[in-house]
PDB file of N, CA and C in Angstrom:
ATOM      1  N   UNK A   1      -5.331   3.953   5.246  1.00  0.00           N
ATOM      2  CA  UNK A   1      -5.412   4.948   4.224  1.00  0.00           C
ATOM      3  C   UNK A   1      -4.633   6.186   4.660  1.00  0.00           C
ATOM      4  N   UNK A   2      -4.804   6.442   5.661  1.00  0.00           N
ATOM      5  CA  UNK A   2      -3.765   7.751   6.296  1.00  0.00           C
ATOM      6  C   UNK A   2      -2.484   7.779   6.180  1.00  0.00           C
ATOM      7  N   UNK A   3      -2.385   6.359   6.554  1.00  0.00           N
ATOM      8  CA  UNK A   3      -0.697   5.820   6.413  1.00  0.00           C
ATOM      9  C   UNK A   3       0.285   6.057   5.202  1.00  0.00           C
ATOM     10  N   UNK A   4      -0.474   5.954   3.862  1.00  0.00           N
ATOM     11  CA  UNK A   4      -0.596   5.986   2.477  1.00  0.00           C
ATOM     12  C   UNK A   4      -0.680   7.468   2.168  1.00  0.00           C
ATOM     13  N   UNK A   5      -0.985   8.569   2.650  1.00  0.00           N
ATOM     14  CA  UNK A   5      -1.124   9.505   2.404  1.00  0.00           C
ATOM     15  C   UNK A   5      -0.369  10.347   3.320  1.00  0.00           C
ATOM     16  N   UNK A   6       0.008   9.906   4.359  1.00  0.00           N
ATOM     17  CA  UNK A   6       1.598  10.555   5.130  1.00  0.00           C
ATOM     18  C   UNK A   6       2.618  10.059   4.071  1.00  0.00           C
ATOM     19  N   UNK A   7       2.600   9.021   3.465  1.00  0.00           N
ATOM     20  CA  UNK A   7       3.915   8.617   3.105  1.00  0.00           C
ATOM     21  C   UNK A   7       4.042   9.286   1.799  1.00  0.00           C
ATOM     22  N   UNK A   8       2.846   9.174   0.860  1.00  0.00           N
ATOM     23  CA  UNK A   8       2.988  10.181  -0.121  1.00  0.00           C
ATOM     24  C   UNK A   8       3.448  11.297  -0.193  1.00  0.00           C
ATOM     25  N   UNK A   9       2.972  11.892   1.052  1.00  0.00           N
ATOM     26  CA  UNK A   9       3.034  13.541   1.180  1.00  0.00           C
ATOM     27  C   UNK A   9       4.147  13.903   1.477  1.00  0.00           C
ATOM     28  N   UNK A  10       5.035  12.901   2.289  1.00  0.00           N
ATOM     29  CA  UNK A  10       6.835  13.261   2.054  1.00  0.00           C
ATOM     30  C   UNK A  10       7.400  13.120   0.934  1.00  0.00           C
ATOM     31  N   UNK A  11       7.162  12.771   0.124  1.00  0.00           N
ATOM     32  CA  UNK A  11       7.676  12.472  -1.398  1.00  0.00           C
ATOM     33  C   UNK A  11       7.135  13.926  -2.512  1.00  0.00           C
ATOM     34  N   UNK A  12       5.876  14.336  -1.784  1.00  0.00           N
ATOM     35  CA  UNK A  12       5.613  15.932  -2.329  1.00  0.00           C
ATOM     36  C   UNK A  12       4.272  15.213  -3.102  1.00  0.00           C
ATOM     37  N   UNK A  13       3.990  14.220  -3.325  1.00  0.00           N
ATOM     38  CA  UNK A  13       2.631  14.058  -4.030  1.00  0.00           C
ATOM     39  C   UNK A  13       1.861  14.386  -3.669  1.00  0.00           C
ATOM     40  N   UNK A  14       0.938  15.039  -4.386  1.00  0.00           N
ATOM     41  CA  UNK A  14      -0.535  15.468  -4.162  1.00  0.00           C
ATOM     42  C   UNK A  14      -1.757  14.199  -3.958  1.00  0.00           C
ATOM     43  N   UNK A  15      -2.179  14.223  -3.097  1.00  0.00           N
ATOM     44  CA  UNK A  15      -3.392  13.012  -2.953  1.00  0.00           C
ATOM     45  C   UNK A  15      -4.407  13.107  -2.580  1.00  0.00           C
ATOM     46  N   UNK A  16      -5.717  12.827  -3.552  1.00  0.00           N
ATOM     47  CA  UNK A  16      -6.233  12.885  -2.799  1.00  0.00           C
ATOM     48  C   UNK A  16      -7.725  11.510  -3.160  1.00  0.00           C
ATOM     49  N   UNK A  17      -8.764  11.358  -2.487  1.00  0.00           N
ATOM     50  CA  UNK A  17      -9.671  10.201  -2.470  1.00  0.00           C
ATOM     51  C   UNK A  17     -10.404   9.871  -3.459  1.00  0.00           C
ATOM     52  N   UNK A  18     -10.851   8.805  -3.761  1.00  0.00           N
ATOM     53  CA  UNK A  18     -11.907   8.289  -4.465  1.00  0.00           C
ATOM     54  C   UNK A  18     -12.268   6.791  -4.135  1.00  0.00           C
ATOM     55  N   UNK A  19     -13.629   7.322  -5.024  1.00  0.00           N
ATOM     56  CA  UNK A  19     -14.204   5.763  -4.358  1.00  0.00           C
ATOM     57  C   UNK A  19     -15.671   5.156  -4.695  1.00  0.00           C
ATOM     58  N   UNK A  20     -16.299   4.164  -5.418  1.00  0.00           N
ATOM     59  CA  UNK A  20     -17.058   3.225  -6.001  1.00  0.00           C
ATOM     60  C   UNK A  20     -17.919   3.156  -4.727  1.00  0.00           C
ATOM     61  N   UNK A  21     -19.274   3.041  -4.727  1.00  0.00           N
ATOM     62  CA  UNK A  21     -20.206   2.323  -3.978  1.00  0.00           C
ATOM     63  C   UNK A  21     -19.557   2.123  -2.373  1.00  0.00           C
ATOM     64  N   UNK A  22     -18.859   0.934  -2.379  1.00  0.00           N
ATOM     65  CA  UNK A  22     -18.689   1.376  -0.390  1.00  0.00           C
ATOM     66  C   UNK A  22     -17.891   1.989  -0.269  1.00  0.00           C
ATOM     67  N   UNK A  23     -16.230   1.738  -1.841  1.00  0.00           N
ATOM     68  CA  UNK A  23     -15.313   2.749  -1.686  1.00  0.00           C
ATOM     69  C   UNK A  23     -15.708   3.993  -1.419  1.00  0.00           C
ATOM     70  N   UNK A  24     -17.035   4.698  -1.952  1.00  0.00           N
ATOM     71  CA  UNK A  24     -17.797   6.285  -1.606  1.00  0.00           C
ATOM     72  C   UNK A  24     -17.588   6.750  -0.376  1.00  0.00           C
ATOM     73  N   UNK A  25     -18.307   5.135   0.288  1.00  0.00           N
ATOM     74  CA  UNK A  25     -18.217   5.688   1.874  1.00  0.00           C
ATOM     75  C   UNK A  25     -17.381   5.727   2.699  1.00  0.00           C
ATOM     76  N   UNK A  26     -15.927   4.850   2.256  1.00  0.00           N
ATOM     77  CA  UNK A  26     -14.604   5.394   2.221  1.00  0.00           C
ATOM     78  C   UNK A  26     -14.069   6.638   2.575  1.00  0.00           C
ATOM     79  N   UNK A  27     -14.141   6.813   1.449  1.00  0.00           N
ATOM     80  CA  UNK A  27     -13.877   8.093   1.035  1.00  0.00           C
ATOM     81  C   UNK A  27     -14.099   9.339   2.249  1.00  0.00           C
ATOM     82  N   UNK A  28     -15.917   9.162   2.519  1.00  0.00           N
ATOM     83  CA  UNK A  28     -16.336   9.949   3.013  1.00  0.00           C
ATOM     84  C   UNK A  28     -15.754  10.214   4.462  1.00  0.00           C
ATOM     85  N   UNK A  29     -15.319   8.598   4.628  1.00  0.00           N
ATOM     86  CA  UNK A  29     -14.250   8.233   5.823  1.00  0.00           C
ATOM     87  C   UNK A  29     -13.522   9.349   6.658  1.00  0.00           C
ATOM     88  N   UNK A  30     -12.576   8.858   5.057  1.00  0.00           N
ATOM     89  CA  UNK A  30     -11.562   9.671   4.502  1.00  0.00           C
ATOM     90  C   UNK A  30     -11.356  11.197   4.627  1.00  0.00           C
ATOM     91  N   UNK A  31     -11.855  11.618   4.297  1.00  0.00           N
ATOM     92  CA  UNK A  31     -12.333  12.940   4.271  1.00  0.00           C
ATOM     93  C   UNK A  31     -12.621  13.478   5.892  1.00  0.00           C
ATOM     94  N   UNK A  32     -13.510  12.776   6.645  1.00  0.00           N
ATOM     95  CA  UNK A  32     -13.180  13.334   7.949  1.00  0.00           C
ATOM     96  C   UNK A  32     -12.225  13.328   8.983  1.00  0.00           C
ATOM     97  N   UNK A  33     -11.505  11.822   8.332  1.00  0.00           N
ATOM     98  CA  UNK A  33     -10.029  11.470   9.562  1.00  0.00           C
ATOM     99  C   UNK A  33      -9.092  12.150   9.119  1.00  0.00           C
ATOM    100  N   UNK A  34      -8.910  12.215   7.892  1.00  0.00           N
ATOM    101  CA  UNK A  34      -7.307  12.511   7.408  1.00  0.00           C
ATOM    102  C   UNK A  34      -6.898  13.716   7.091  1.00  0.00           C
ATOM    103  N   UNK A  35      -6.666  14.281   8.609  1.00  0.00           N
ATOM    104  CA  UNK A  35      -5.891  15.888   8.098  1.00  0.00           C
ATOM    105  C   UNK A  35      -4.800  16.496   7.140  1.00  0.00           C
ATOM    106  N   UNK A  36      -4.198  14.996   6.836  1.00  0.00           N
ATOM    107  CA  UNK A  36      -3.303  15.679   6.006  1.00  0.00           C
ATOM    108  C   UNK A  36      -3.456  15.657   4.119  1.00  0.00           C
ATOM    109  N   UNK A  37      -4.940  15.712   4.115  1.00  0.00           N
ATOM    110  CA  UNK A  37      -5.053  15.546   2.692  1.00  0.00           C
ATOM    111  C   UNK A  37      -5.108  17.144   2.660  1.00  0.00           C
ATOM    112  N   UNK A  38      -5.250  17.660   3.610  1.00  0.00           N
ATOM    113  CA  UNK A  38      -5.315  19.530   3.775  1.00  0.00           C
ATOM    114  C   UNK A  38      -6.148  19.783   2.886  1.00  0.00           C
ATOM    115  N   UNK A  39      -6.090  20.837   1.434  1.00  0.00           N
ATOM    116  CA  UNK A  39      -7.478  21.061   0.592  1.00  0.00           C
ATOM    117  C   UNK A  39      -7.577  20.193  -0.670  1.00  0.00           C
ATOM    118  N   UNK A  40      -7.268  19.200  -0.335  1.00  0.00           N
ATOM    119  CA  UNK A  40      -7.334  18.741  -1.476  1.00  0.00           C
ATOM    120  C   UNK A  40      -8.935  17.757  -1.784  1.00  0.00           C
ATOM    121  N   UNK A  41      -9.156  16.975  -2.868  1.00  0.00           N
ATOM    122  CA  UNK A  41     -10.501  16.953  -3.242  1.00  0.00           C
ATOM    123  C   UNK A  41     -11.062  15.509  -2.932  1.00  0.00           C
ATOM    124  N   UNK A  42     -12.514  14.937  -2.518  1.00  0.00           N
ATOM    125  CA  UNK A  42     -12.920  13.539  -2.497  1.00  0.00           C
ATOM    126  C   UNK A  42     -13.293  13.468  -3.780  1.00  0.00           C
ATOM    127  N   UNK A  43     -13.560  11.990  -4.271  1.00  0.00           N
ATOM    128  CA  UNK A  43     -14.788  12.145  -5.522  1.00  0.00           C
ATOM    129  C   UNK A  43     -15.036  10.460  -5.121  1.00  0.00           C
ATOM    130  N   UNK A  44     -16.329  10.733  -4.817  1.00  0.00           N
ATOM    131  CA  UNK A  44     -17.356   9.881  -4.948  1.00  0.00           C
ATOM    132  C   UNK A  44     -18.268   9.233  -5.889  1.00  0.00           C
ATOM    133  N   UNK A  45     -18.768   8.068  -6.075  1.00  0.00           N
ATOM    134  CA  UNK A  45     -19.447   7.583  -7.081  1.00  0.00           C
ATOM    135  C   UNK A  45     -20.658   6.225  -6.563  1.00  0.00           C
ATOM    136  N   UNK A  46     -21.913   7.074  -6.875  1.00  0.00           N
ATOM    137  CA  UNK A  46     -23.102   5.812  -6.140  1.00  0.00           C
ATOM    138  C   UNK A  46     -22.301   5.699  -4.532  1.00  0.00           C
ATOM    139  N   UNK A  47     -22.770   6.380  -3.827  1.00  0.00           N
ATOM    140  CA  UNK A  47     -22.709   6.120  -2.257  1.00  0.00           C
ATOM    141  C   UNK A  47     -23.025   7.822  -1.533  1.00  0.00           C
ATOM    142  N   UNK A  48     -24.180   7.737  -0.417  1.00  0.00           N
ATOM    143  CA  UNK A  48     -24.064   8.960   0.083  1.00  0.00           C
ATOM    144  C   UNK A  48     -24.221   8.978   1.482  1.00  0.00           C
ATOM    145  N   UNK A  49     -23.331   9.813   1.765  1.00  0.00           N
ATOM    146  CA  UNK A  49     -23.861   9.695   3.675  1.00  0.00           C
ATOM    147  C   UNK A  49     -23.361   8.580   4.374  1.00  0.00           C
ATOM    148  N   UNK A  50     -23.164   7.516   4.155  1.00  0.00           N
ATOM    149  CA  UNK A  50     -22.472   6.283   4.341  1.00  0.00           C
ATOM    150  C   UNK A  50     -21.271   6.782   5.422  1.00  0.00           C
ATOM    151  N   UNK A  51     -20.965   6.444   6.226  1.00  0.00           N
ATOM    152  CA  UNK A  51     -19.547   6.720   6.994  1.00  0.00           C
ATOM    153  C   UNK A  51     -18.807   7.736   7.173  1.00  0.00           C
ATOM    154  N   UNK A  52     -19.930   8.785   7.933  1.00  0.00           N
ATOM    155  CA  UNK A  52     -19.208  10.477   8.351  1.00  0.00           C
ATOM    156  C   UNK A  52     -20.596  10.942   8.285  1.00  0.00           C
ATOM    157  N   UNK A  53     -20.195  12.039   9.050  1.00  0.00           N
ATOM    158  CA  UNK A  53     -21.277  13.493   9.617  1.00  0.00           C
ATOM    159  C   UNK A  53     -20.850  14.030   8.284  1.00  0.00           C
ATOM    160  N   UNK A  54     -21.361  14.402   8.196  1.00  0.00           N
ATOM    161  CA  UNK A  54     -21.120  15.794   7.435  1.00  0.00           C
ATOM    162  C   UNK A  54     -20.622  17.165   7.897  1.00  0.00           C
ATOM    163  N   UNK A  55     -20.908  17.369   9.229  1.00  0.00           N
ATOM    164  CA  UNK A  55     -20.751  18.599   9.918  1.00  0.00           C
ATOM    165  C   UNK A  55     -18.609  18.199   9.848  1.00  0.00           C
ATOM    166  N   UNK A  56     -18.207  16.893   9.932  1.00  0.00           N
ATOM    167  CA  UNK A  56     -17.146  16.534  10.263  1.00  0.00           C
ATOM    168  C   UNK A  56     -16.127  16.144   9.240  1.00  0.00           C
ATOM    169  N   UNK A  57     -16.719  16.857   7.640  1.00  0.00           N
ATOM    170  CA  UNK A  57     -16.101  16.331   6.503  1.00  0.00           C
ATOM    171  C   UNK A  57     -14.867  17.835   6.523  1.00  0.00           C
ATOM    172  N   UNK A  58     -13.861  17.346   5.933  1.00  0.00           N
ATOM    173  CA  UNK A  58     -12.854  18.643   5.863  1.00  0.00           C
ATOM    174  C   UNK A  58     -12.151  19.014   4.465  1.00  0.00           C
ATOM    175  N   UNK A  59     -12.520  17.988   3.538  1.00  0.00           N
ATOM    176  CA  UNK A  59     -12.237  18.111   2.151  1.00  0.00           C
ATOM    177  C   UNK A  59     -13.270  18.395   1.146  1.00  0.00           C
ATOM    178  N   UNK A  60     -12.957  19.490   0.217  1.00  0.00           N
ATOM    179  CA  UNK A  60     -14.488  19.149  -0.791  1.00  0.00           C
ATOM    180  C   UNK A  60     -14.660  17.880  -1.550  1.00  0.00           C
ATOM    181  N   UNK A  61     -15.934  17.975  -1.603  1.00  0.00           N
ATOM    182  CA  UNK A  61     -16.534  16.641  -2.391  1.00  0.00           C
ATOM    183  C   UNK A  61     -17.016  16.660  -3.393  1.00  0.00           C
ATOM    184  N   UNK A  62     -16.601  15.652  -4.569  1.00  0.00           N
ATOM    185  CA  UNK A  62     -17.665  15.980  -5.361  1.00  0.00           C
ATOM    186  C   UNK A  62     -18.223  14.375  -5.959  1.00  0.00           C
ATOM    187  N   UNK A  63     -19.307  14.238  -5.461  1.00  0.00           N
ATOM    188  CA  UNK A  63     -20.035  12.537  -6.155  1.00  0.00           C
ATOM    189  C   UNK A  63     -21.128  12.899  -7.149  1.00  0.00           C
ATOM    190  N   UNK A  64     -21.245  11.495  -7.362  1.00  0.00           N
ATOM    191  CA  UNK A  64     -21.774  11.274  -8.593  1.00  0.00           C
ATOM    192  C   UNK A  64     -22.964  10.118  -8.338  1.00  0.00           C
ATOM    193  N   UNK A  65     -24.098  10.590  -8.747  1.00  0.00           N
ATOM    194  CA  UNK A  65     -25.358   9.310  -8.522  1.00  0.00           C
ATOM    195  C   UNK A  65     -26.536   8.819  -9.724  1.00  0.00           C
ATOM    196  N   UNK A  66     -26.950   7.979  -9.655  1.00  0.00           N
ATOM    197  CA  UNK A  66     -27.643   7.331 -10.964  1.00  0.00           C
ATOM    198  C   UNK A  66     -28.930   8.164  -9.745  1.00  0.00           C
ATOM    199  N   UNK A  67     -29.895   8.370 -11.343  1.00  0.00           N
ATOM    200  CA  UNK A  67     -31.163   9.063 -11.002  1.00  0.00           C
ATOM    201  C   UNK A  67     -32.170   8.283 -10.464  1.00  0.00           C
ATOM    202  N   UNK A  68     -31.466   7.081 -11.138  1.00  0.00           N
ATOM    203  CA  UNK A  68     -32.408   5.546 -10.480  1.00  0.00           C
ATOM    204  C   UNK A  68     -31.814   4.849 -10.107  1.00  0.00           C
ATOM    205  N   UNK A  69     -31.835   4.817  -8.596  1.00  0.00           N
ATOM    206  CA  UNK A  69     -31.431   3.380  -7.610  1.00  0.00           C
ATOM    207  C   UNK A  69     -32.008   3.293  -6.901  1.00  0.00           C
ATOM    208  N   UNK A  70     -32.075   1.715  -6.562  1.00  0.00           N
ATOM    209  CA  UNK A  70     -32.699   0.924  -5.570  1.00  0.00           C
ATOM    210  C   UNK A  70     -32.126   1.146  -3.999  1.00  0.00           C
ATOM    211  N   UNK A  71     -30.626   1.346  -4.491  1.00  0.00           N
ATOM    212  CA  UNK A  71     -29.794   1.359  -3.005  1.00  0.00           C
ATOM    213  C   UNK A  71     -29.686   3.142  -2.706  1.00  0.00           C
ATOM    214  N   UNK A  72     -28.972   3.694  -3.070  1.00  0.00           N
ATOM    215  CA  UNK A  72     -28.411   5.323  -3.125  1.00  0.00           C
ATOM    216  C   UNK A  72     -29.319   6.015  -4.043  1.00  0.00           C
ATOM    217  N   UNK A  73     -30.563   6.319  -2.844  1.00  0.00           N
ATOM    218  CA  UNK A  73     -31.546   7.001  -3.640  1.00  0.00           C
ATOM    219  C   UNK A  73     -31.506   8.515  -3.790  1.00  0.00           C
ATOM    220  N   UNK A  74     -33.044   8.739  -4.703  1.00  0.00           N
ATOM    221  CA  UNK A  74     -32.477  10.529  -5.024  1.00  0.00           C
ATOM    222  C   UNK A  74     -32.740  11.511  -3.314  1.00  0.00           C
ATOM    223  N   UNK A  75     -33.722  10.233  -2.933  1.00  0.00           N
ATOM    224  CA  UNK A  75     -33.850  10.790  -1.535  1.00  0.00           C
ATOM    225  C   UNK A  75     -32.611  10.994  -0.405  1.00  0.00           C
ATOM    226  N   UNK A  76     -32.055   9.656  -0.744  1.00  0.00           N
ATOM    227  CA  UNK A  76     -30.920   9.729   0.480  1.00  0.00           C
ATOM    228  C   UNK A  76     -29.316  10.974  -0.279  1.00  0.00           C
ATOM    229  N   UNK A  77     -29.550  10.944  -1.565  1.00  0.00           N
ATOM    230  CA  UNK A  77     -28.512  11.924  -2.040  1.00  0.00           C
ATOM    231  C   UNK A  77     -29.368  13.236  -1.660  1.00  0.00           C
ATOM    232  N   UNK A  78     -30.631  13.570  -1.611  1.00  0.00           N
ATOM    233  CA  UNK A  78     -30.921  14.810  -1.900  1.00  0.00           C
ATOM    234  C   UNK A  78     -30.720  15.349   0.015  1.00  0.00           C
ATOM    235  N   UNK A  79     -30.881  14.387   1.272  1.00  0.00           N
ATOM    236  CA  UNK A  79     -30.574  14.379   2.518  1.00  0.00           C
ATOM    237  C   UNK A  79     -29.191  14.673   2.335  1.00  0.00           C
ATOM    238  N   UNK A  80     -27.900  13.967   2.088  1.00  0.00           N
ATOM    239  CA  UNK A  80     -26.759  14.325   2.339  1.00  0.00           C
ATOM    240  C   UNK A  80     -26.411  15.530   1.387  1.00  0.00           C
ATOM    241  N   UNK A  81     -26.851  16.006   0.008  1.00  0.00           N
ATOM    242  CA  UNK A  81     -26.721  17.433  -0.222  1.00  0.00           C
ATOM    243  C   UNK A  81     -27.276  18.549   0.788  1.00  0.00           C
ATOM    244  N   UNK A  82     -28.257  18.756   1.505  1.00  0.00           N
ATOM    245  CA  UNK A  82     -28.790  19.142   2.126  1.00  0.00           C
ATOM    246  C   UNK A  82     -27.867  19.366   3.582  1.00  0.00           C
ATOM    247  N   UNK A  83     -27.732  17.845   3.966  1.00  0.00           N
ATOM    248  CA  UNK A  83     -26.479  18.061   5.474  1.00  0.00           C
ATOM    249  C   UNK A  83     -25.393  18.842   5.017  1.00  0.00           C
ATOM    250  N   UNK A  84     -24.971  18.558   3.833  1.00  0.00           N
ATOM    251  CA  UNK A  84     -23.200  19.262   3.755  1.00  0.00           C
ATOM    252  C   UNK A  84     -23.396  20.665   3.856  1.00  0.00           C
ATOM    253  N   UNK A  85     -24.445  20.899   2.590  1.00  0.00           N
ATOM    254  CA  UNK A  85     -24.935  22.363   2.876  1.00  0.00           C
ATOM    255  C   UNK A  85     -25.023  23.224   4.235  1.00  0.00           C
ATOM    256  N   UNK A  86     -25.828  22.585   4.850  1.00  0.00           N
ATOM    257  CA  UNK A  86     -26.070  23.190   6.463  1.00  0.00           C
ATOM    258  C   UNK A  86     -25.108  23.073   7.241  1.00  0.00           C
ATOM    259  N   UNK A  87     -23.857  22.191   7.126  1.00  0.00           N
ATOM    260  CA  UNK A  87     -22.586  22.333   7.545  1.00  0.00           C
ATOM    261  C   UNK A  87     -21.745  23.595   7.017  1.00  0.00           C
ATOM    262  N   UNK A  88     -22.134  23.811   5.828  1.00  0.00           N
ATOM    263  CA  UNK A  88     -21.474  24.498   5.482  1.00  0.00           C
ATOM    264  C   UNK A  88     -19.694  24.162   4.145  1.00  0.00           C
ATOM    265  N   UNK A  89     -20.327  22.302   4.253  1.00  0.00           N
ATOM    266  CA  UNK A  89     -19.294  21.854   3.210  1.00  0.00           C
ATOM    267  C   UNK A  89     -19.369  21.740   1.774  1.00  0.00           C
ATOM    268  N   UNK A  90     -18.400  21.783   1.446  1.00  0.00           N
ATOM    269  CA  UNK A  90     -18.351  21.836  -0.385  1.00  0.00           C
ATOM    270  C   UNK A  90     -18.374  20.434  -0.915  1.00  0.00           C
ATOM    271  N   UNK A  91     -19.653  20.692  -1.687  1.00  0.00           N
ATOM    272  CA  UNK A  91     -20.258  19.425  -2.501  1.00  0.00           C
ATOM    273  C   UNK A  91     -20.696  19.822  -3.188  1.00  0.00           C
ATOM    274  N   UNK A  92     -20.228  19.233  -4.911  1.00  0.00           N
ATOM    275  CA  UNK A  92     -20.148  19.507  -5.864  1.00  0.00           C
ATOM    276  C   UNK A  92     -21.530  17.791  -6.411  1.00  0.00           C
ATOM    277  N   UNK A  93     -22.872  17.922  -6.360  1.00  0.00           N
ATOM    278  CA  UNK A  93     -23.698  16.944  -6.570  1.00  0.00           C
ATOM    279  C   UNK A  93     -23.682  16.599  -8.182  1.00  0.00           C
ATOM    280  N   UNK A  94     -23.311  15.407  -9.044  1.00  0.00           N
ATOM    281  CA  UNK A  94     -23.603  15.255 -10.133  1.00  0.00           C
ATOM    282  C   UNK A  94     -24.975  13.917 -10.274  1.00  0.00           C
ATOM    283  N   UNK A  95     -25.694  14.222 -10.854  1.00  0.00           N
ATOM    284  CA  UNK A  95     -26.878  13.388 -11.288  1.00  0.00           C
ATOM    285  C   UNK A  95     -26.722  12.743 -12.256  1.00  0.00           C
ATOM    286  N   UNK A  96     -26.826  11.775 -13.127  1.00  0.00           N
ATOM    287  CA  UNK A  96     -26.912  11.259 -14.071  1.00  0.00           C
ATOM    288  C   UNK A  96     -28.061  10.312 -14.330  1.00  0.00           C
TER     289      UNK A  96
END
């Protein structure tokens, strides 16, 4: 994914993540390895906390979660709103 986003970024495109259920945690990957997405934005969908600290995220985020799940609960979203916060990262939480 880095690879893909060096190569973009010589061409001048703007890039930046997204990502479905494990793609989320991707993302969240994403967001902590890849310096050269610089400020640009994640967006997440059903997945939280999955693959990264939070203290270690460097892009804002913004996901999206069903009010009812079995897997990505309101508990485990309402924990990773909570970590980013106390990191001090930008997360933009949508509920549905």
């Amino acid at each position: 994914m880095r690879g893909a986003v060096q190569y973009l970024g010589r061409n001048g495109a703007k890039v930046g993540l997204t990502g479905f259920c494990l793609g989320g945690a991707v993302t969240i990957i994403g967001a902590t390895k890849i310096p050269e997405l610089g400020r640009r934005r994640g967006v997440l969908r059903h997945s939280a906390g999955a693959g990264g600290e939070a203290g270690d995220v460097k892009i804002p985020l913004q996901a999206h979660f069903a009010n009812k799940d079995d897997w990505c609960t309101p508990e485990l979203v309402d924990g990773f709103d909570k970590a980013m916060k106390a990191a001090g990262k930008s997360l933009e939480a949508i509920s549905l």
